[in-house]
N, C-alpha and C. Protein backbone atom coordinates (compact mmCIF):
# COMPACT_ATOMS: atom_id res chain seq x y z
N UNK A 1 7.06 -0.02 14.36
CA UNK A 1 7.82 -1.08 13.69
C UNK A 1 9.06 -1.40 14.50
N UNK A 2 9.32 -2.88 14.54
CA UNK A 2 11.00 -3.05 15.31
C UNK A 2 12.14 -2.48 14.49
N UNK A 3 12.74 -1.92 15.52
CA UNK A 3 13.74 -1.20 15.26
C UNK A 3 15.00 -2.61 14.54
N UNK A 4 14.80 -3.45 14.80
CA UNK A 4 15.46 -4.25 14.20
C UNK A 4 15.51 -4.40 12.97
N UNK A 5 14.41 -4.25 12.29
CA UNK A 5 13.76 -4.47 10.86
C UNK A 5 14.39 -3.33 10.20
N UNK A 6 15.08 -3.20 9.22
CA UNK A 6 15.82 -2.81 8.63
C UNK A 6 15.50 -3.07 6.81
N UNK A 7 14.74 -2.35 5.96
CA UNK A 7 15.21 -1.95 4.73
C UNK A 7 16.17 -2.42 4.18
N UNK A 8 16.32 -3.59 2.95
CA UNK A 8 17.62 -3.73 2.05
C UNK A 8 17.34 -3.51 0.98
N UNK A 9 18.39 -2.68 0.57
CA UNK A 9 18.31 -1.88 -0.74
C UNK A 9 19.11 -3.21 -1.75
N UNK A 10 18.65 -3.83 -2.74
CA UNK A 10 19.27 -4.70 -3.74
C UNK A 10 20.10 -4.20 -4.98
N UNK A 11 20.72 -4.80 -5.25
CA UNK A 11 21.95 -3.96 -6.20
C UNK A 11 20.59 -3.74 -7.85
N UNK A 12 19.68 -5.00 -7.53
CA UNK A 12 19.00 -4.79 -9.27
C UNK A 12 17.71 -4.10 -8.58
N UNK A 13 17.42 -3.08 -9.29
CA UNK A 13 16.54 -1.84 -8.96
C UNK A 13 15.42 -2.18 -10.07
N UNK A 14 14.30 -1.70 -9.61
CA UNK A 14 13.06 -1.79 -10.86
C UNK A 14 13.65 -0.98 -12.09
N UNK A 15 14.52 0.16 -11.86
CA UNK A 15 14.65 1.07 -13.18
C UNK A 15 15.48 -0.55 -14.13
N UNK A 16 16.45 -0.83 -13.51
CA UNK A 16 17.25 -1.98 -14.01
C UNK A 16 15.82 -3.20 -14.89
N UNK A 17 15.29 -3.84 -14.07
CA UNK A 17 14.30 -4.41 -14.33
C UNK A 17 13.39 -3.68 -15.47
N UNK A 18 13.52 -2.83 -15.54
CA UNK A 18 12.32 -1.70 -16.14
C UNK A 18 13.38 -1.87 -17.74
N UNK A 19 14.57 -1.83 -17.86
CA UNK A 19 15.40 -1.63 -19.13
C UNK A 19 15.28 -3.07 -19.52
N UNK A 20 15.24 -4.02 -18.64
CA UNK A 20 15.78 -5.60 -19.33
C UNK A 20 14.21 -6.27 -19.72
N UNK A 21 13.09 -5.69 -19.32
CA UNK A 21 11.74 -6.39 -19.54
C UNK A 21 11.85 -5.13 -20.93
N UNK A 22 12.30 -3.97 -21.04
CA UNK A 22 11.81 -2.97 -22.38
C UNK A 22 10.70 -2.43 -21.84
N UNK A 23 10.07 -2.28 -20.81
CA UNK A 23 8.42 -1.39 -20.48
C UNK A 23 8.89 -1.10 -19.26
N UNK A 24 8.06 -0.18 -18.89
CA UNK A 24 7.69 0.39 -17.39
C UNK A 24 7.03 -0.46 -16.64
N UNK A 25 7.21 -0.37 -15.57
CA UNK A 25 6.44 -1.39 -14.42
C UNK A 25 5.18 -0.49 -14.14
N UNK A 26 3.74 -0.70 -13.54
CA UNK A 26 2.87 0.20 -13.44
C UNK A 26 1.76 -0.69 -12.99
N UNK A 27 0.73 -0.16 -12.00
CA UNK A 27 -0.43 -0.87 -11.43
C UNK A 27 -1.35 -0.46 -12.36
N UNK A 28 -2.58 -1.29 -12.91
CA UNK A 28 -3.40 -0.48 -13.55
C UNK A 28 -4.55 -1.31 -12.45
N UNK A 29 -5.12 0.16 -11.78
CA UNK A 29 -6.45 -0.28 -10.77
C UNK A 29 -7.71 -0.66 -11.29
N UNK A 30 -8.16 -1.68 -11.70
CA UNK A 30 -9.87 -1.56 -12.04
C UNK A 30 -10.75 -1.86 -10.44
N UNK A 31 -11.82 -1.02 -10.63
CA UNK A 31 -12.74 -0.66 -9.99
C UNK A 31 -13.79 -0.72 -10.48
N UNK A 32 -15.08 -1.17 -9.72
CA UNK A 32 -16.32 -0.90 -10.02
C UNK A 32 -17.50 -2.15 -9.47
N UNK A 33 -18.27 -2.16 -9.37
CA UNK A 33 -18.96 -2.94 -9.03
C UNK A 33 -19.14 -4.69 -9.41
N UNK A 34 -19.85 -5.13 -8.42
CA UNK A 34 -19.65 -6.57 -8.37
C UNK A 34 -20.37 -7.47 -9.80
N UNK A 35 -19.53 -7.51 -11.15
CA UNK A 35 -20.08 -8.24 -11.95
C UNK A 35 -20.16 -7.30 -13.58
N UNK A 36 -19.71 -6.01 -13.17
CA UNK A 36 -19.30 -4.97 -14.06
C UNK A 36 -17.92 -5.03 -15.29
N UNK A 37 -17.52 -6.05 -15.17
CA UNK A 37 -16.32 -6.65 -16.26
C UNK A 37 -15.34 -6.55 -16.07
N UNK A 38 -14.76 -6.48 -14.39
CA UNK A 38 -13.06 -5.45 -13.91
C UNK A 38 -12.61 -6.98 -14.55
N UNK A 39 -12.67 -8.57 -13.81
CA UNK A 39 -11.54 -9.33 -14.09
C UNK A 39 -11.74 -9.84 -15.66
N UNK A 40 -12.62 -9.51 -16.62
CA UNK A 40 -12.82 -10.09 -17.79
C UNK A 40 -11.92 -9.47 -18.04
N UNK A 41 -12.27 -7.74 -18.29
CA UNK A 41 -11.40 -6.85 -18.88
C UNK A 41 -9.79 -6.85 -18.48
N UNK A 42 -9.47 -7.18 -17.11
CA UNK A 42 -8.34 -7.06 -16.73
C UNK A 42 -7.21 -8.65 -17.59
N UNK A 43 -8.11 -9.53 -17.69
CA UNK A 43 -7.14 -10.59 -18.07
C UNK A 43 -7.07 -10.63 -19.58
N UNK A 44 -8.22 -9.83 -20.02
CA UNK A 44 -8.12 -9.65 -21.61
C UNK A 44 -7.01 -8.65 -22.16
N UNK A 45 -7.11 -7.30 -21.60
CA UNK A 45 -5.77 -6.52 -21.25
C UNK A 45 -4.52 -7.12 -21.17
N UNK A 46 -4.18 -8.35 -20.10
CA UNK A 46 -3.12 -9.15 -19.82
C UNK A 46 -2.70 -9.61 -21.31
N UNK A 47 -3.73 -10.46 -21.69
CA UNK A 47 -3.54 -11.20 -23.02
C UNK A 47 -2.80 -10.64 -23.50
N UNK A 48 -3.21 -9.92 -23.96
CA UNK A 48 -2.92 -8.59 -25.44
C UNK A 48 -1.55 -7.99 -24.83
N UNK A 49 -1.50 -7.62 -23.35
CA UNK A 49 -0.08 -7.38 -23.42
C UNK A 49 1.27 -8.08 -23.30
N UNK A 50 0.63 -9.87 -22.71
CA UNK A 50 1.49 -10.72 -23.04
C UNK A 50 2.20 -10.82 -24.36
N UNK A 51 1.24 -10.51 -25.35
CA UNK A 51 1.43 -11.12 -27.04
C UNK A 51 2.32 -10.04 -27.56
N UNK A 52 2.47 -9.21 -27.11
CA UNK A 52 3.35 -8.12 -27.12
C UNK A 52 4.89 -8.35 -26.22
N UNK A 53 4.72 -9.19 -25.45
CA UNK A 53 5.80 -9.32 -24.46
C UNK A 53 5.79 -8.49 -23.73
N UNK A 54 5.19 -8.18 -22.47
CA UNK A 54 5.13 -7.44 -21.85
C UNK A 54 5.09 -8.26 -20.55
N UNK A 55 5.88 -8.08 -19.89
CA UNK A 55 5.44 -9.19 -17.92
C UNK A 55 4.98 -8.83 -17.29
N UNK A 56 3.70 -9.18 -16.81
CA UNK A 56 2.49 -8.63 -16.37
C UNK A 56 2.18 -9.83 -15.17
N UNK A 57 0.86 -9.62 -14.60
CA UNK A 57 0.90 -10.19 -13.66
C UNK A 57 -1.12 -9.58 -13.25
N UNK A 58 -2.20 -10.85 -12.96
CA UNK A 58 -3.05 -10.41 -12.92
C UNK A 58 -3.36 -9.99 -11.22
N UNK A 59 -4.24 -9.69 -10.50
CA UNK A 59 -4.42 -9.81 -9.19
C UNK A 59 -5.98 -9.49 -9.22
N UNK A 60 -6.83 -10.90 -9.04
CA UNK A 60 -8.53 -11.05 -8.72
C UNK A 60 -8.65 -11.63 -7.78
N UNK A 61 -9.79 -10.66 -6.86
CA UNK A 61 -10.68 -10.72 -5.80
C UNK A 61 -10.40 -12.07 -5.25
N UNK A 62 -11.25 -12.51 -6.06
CA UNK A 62 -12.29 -14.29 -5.71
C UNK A 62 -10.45 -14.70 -5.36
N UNK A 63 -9.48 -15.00 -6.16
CA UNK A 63 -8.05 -15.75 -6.30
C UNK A 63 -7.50 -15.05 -5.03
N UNK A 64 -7.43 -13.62 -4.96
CA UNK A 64 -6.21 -13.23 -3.54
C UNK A 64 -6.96 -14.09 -2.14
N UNK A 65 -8.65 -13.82 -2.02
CA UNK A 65 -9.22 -14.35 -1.00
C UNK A 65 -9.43 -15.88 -1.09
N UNK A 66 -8.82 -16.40 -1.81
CA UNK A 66 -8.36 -17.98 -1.61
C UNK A 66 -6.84 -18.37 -0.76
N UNK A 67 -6.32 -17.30 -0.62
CA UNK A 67 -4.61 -17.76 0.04
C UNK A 67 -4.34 -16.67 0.52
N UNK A 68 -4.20 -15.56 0.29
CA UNK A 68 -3.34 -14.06 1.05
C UNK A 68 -4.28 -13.74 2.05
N UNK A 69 -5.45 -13.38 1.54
CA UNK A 69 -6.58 -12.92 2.34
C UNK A 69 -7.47 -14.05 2.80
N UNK A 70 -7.57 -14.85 3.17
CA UNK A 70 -8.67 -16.34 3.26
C UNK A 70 -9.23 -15.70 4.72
N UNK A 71 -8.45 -15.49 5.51
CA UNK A 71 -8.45 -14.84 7.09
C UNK A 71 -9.92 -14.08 7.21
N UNK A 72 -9.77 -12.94 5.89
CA UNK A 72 -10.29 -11.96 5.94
C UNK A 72 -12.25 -12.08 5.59
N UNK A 73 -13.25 -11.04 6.04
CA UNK A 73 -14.35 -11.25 5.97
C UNK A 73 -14.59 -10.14 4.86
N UNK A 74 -16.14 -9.86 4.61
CA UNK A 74 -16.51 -8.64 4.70
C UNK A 74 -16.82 -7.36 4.36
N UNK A 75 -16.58 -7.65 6.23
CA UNK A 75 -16.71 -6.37 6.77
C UNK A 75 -16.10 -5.23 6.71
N UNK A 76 -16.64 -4.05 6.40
CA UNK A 76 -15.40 -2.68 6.13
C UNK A 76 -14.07 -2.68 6.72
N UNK A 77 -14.18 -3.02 7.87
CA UNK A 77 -12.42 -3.12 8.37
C UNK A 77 -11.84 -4.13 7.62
N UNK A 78 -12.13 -5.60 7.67
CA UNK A 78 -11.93 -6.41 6.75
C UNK A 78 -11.50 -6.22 5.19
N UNK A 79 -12.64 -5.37 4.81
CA UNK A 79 -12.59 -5.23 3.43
C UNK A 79 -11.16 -3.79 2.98
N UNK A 80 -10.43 -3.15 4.29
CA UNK A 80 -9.95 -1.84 4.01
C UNK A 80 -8.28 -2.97 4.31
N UNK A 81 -8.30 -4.00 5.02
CA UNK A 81 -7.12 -4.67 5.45
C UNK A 81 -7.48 -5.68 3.90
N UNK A 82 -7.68 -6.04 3.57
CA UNK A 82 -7.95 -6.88 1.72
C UNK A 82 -6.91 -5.90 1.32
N UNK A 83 -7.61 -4.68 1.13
CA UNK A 83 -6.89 -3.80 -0.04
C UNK A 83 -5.64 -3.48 0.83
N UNK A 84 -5.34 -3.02 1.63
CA UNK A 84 -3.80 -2.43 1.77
C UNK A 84 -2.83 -3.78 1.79
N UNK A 85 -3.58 -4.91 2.16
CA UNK A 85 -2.57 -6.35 1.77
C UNK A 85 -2.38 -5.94 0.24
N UNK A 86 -3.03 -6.29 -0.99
CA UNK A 86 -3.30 -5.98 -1.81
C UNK A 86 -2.38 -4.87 -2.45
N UNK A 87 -2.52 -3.68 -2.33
CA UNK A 87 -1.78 -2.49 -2.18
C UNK A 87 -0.06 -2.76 -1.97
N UNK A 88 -0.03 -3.07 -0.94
CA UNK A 88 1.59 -3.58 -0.80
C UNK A 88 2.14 -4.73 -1.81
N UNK A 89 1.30 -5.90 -1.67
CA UNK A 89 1.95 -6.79 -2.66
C UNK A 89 2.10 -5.89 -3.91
N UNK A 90 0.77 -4.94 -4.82
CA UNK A 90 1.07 -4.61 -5.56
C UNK A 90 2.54 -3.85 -6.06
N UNK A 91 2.70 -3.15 -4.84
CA UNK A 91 4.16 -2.31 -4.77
C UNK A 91 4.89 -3.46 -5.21
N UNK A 92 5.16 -4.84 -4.80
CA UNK A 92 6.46 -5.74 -4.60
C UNK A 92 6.18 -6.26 -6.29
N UNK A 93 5.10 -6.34 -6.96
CA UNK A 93 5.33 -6.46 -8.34
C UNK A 93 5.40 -5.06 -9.32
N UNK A 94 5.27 -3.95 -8.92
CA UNK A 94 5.96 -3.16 -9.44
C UNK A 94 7.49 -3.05 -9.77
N UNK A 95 7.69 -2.99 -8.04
CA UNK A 95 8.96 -3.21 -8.17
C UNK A 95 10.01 -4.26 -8.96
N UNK A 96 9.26 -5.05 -8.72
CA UNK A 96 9.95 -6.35 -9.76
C UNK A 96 9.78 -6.45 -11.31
N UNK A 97 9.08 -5.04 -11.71
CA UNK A 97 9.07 -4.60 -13.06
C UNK A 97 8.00 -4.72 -13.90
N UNK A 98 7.01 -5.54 -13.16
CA UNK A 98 5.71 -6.53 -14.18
C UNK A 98 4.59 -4.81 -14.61
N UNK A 99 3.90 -4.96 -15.19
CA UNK A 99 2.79 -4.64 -15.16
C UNK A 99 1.81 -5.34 -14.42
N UNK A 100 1.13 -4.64 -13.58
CA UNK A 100 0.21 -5.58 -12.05
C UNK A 100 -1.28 -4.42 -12.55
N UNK A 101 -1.75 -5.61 -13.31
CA UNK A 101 -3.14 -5.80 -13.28
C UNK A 101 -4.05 -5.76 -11.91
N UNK A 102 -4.78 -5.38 -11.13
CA UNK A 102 -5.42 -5.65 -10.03
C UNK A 102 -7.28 -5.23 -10.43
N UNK A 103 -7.83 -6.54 -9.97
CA UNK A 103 -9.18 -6.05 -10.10
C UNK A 103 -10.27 -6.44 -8.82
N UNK A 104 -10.40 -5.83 -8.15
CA UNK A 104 -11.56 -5.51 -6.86
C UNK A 104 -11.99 -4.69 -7.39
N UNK A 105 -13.51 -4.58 -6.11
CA UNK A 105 -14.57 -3.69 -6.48
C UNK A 105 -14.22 -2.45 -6.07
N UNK A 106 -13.28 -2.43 -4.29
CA UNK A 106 -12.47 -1.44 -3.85
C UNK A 106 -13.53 -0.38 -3.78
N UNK A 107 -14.51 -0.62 -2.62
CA UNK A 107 -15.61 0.08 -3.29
C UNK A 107 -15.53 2.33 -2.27
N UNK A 108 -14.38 1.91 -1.33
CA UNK A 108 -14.29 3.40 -0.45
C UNK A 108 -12.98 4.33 -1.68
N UNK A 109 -13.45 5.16 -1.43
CA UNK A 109 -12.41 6.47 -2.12
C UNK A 109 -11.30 6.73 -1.30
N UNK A 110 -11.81 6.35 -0.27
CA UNK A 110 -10.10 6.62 0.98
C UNK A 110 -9.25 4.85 0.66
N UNK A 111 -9.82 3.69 0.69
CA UNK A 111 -8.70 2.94 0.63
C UNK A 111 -8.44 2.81 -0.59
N UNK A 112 -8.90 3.16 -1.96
CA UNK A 112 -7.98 3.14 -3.47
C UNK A 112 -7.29 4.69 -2.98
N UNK A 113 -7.45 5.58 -2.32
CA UNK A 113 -6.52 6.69 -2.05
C UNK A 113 -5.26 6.73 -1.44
N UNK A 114 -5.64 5.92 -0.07
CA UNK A 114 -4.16 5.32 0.24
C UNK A 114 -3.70 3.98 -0.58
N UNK A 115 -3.97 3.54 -1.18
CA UNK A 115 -3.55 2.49 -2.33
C UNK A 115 -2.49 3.48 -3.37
N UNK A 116 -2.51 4.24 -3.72
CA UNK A 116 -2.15 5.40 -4.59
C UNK A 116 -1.17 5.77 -3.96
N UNK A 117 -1.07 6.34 -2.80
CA UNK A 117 -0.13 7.06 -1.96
C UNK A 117 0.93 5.73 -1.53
N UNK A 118 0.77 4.74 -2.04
CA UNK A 118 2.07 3.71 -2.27
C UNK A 118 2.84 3.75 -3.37
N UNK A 119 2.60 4.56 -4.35
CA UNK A 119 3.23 4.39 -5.80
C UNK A 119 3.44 6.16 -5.94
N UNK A 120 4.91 6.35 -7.02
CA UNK A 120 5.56 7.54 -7.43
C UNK A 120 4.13 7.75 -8.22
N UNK A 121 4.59 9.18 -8.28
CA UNK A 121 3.13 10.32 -9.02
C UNK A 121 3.27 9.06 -10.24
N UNK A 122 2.09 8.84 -11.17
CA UNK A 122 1.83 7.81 -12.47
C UNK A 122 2.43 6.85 -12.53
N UNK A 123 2.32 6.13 -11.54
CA UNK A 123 2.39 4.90 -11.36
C UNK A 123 1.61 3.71 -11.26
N UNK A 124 0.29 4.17 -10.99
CA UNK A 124 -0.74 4.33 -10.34
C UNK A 124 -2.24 4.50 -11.02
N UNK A 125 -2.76 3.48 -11.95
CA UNK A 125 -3.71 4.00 -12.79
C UNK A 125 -5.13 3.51 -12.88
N UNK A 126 -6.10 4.69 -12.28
CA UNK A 126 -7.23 4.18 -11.76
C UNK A 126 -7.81 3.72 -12.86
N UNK A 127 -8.55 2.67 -13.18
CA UNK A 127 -10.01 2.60 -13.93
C UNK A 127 -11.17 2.23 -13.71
N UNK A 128 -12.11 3.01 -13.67
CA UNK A 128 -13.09 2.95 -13.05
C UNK A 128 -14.02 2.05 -14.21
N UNK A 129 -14.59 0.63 -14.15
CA UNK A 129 -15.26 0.06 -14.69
C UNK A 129 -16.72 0.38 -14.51
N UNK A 130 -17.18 1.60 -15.25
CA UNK A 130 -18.55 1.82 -14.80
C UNK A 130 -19.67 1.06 -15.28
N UNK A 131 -20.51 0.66 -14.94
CA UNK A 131 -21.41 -0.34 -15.52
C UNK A 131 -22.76 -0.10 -14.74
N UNK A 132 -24.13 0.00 -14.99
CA UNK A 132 -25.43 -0.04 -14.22
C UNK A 132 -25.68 -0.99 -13.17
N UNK A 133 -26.06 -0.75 -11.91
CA UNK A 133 -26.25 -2.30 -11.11
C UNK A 133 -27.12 -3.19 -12.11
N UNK A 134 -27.77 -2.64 -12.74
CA UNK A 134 -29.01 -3.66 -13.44
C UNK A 134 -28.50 -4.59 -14.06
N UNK A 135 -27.74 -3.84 -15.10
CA UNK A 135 -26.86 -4.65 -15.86
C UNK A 135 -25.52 -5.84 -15.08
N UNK A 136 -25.03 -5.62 -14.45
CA UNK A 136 -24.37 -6.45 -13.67
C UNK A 136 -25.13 -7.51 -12.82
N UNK A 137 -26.05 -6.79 -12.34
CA UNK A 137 -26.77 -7.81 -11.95
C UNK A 137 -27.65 -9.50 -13.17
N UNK A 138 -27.85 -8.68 -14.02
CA UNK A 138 -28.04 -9.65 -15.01
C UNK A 138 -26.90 -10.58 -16.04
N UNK A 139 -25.82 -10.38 -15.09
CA UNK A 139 -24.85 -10.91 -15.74
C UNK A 139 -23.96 -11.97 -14.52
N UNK A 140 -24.92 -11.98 -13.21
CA UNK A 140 -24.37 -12.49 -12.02
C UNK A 140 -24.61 -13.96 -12.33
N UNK A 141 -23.77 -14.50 -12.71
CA UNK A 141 -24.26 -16.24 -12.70
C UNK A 141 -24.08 -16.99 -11.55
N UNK A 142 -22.87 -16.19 -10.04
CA UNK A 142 -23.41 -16.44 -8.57
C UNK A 142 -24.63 -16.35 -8.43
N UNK A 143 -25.50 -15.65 -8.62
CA UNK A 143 -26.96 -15.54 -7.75
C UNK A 143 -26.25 -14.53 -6.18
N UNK A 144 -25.00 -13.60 -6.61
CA UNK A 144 -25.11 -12.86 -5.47
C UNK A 144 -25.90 -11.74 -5.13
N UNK A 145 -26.08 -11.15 -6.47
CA UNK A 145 -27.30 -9.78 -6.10
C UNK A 145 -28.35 -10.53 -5.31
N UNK A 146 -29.29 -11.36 -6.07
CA UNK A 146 -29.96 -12.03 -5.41
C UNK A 146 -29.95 -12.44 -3.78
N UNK A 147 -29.07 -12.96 -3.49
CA UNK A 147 -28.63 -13.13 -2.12
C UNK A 147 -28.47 -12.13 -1.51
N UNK A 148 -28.17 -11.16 -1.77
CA UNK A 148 -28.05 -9.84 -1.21
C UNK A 148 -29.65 -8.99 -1.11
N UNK A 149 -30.24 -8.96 -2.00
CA UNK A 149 -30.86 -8.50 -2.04
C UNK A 149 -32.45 -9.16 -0.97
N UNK A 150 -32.28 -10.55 -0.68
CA UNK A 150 -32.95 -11.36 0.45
C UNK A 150 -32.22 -11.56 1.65
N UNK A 151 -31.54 -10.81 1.87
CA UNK A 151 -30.93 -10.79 3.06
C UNK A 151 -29.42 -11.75 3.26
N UNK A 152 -29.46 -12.93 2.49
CA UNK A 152 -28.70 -13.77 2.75
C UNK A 152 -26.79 -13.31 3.01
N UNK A 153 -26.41 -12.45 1.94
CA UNK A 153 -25.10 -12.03 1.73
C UNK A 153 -25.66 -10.55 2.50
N UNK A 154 -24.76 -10.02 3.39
CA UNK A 154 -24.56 -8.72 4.18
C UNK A 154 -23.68 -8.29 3.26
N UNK A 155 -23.59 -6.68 3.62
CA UNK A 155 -22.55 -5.63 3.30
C UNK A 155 -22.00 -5.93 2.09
N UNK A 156 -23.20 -6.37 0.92
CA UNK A 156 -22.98 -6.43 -0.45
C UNK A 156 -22.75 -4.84 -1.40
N UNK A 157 -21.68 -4.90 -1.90
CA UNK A 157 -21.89 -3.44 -1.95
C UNK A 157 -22.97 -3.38 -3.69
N UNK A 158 -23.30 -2.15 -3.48
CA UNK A 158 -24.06 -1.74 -3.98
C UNK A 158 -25.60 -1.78 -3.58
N UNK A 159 -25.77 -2.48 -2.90
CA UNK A 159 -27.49 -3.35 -2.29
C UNK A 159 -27.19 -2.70 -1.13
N UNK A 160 -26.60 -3.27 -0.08
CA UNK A 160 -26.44 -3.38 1.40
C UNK A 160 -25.16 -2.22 2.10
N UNK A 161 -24.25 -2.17 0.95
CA UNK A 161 -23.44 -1.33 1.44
C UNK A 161 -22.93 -0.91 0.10
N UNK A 162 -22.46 0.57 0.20
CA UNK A 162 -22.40 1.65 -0.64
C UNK A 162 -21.02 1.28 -1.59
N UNK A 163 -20.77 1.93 -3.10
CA UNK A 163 -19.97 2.33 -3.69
C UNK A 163 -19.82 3.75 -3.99
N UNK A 164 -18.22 3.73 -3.62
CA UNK A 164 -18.33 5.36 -4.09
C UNK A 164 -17.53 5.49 -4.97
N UNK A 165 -17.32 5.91 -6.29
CA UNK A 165 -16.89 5.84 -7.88
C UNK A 165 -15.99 7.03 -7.51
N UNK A 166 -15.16 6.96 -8.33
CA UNK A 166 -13.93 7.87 -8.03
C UNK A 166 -14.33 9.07 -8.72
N UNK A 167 -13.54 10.05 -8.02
CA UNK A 167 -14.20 11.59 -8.90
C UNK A 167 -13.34 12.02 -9.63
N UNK A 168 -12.00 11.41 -9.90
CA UNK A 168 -11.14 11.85 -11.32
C UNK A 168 -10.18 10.86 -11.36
N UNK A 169 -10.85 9.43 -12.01
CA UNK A 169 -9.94 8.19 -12.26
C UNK A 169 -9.36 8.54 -13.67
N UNK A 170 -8.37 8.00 -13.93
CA UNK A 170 -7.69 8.56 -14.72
C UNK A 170 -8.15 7.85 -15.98
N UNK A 171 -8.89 7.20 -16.08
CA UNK A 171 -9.50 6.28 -17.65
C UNK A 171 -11.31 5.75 -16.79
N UNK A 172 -12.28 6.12 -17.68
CA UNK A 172 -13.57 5.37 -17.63
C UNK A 172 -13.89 4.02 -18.51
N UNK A 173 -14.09 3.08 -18.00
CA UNK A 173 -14.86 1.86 -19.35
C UNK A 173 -16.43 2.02 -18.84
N UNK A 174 -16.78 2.06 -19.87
CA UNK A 174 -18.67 1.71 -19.64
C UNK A 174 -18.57 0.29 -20.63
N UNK A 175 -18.52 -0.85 -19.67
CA UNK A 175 -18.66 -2.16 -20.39
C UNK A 175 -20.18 -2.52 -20.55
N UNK A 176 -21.60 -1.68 -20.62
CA UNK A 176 -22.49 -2.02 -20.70
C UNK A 176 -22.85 -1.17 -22.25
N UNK A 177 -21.53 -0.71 -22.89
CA UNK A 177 -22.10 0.36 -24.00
C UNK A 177 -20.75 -0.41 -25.20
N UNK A 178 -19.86 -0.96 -24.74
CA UNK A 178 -18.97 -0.77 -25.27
C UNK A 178 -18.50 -2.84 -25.25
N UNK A 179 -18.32 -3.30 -26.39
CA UNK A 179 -17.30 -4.55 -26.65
C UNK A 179 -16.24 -4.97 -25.58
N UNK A 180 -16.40 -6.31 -25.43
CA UNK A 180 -14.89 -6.73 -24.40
C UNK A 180 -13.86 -5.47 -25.41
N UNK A 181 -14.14 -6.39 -26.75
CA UNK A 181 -12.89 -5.60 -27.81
C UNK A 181 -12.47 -3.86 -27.56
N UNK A 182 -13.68 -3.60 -27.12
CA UNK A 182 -13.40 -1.92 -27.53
C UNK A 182 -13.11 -1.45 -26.32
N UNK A 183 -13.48 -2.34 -25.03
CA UNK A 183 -12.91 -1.72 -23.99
C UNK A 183 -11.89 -1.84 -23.65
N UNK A 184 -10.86 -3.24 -24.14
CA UNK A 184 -9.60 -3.30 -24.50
C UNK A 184 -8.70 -2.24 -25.25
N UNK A 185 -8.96 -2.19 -26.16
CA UNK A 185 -8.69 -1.10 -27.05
C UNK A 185 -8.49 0.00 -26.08
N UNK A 186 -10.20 0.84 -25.66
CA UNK A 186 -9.85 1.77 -24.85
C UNK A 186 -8.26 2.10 -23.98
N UNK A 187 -8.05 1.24 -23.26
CA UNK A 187 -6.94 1.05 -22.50
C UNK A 187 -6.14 0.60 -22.99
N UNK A 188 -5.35 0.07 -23.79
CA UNK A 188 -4.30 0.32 -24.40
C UNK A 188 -4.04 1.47 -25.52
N UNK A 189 -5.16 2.47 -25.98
CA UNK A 189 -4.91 3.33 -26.58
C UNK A 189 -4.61 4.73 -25.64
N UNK A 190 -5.49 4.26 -24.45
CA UNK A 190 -4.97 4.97 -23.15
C UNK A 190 -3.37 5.07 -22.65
N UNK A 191 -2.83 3.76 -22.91
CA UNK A 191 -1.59 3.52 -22.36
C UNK A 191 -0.33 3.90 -23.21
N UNK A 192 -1.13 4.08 -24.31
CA UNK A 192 -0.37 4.42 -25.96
C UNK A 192 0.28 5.49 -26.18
N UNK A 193 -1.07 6.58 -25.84
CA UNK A 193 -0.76 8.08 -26.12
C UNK A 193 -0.39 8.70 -24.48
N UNK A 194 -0.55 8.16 -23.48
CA UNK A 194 0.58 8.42 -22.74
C UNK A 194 2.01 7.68 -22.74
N UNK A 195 2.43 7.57 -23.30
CA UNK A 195 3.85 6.69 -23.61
C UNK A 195 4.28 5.62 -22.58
N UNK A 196 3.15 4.96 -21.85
CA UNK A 196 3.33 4.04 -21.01
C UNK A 196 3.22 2.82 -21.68
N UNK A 197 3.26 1.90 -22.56
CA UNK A 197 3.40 1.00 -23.55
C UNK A 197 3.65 1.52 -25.25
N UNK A 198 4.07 0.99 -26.03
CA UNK A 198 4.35 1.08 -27.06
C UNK A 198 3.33 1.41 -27.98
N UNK A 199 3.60 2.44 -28.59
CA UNK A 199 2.11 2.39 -29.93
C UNK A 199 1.94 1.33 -30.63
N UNK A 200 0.31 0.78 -30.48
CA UNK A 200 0.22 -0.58 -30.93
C UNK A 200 -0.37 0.15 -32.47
N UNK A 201 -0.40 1.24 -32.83
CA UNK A 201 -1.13 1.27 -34.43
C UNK A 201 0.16 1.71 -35.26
C-alpha cells in the first residue's frame, strides 16, 4: 500500500452511530445456493426490521454486479474478488451503524472466512440458507439450472462448480420445510435471544 495513504480516524465513531440509530450495527451473511431464498428472505428480514426502525441496508448479487462489480466474471478468481469487494463495503456500512443485510451464494468456505476476519468477534453472522438443488431448481424462473446443466452457463455452482456449506454457521434456514413467515421469525428470534435486536415478543 502507498505509504502516502494514511487512515482517518473521524470524531463520530460507529459506537456513536450505534447509540443515535438505538441498535448495533452487524452483517447478517446469507448463503446458499442459487434460487434457495437468501434475497427473498434477506429483504423480508429488512422489512420487519425497518417497521421497527432499525437502519439497515440490503446487499444482492444480481444489484452489486450491475455497478460495483459489472467488471467482474465468473470465474473463481472473479467470483473470490466479488466477495472481498463486497466484504469491505460491508465493513463501511457497519461502520456507519446500519444493519447490512448481504445475500450471495458465496459458495468457498475460505472467502466467507476471510469475509469474517473483517469484522470484531459477533459481528459477523453467518446464515446458511439450506435448501435441496431440486427444489431451487424448481423455483428458477431464469432457466439457469437449465442452462447450466446444457452446457450453456459455466462454473454454475452447484451443477458445474461446487458449494461448500459452512460447518458451524451460526443460524440454519431450511426454506424448503419452513414459511417465508417462519423463516423470518427464525432470525429475528435468533437475533432476540442473543440481545442483538430488541425482543420482538
Amino acid at each position: 500500500m502507498d505509504n502516502d495513504i494514511i487512515w482517518h480516524h473521524a470524531t463520530v465513531s460507529r459506537e456513536r452511530r450505534n447509540q443515535l440509530n438505538k441498535h448495533k450495527s452487524m452483517v447478517l451473511w446469507f448463503t446458499g445456493l442459487s434460487g434457495s431464498g437468501k434475497s427473498t428472505l434477506a429483504h423480508a428480514i429488512e422489512e420487519n426490521l425497518y417497521q421497527l426502525e432499525y437502519r439497515t441496508i440490503v446487499l444482492d448479487g444480481d444489484n452489486v454486479r450491475h455497478g460495483m462489480c459489472s467488471d467482474l466474471s465468473f470465474s473463481n478468481s472473479d467470483r473470490k474478488e466479488n466477495l472481498r469487494r463486497i466484504g469491505e463495503m460491508s465493513k463501511l456500512f457497519v461502520e456507519g451503524g446500519l444493519i447490512t443485510l448481504t445475500a450471495f451464494i458465496s459458495p468457498f468456505i475460505g472467502d466467507r472466512k476471510q469475509v469474517r476476519s473483517l469484522f470484531p468477534h459477533g459481528d459477523f453472522i453467518e446464515i446458511f440458507v439450506d435448501c435441496p438443488i431440486e427444489v431451487c431448481e424448481g423455483r428458477d424462473v431464469k432457466g439457469l439450472y437449465n442452462k447450466a446443466r446444457h452446457g450453456i452457463i459455466k462454473d454454475f455452482t452447484g451443477i458445474s462448480s461446487p458449494y461448500e456449506p459452512p460447518a458451524k454457521p451460526e443460524l440454519t434456514i431450511h426454506t424448503a420445510d419452513q414459511t417465508l413467515e417462519e423463516s423470518v421469525e427464525s432470525v429475528l428470534s435468533f437475533l432476540s435471544d442473543r440481545g442483538l435486536i430488541r425482543d420482538q415478543h
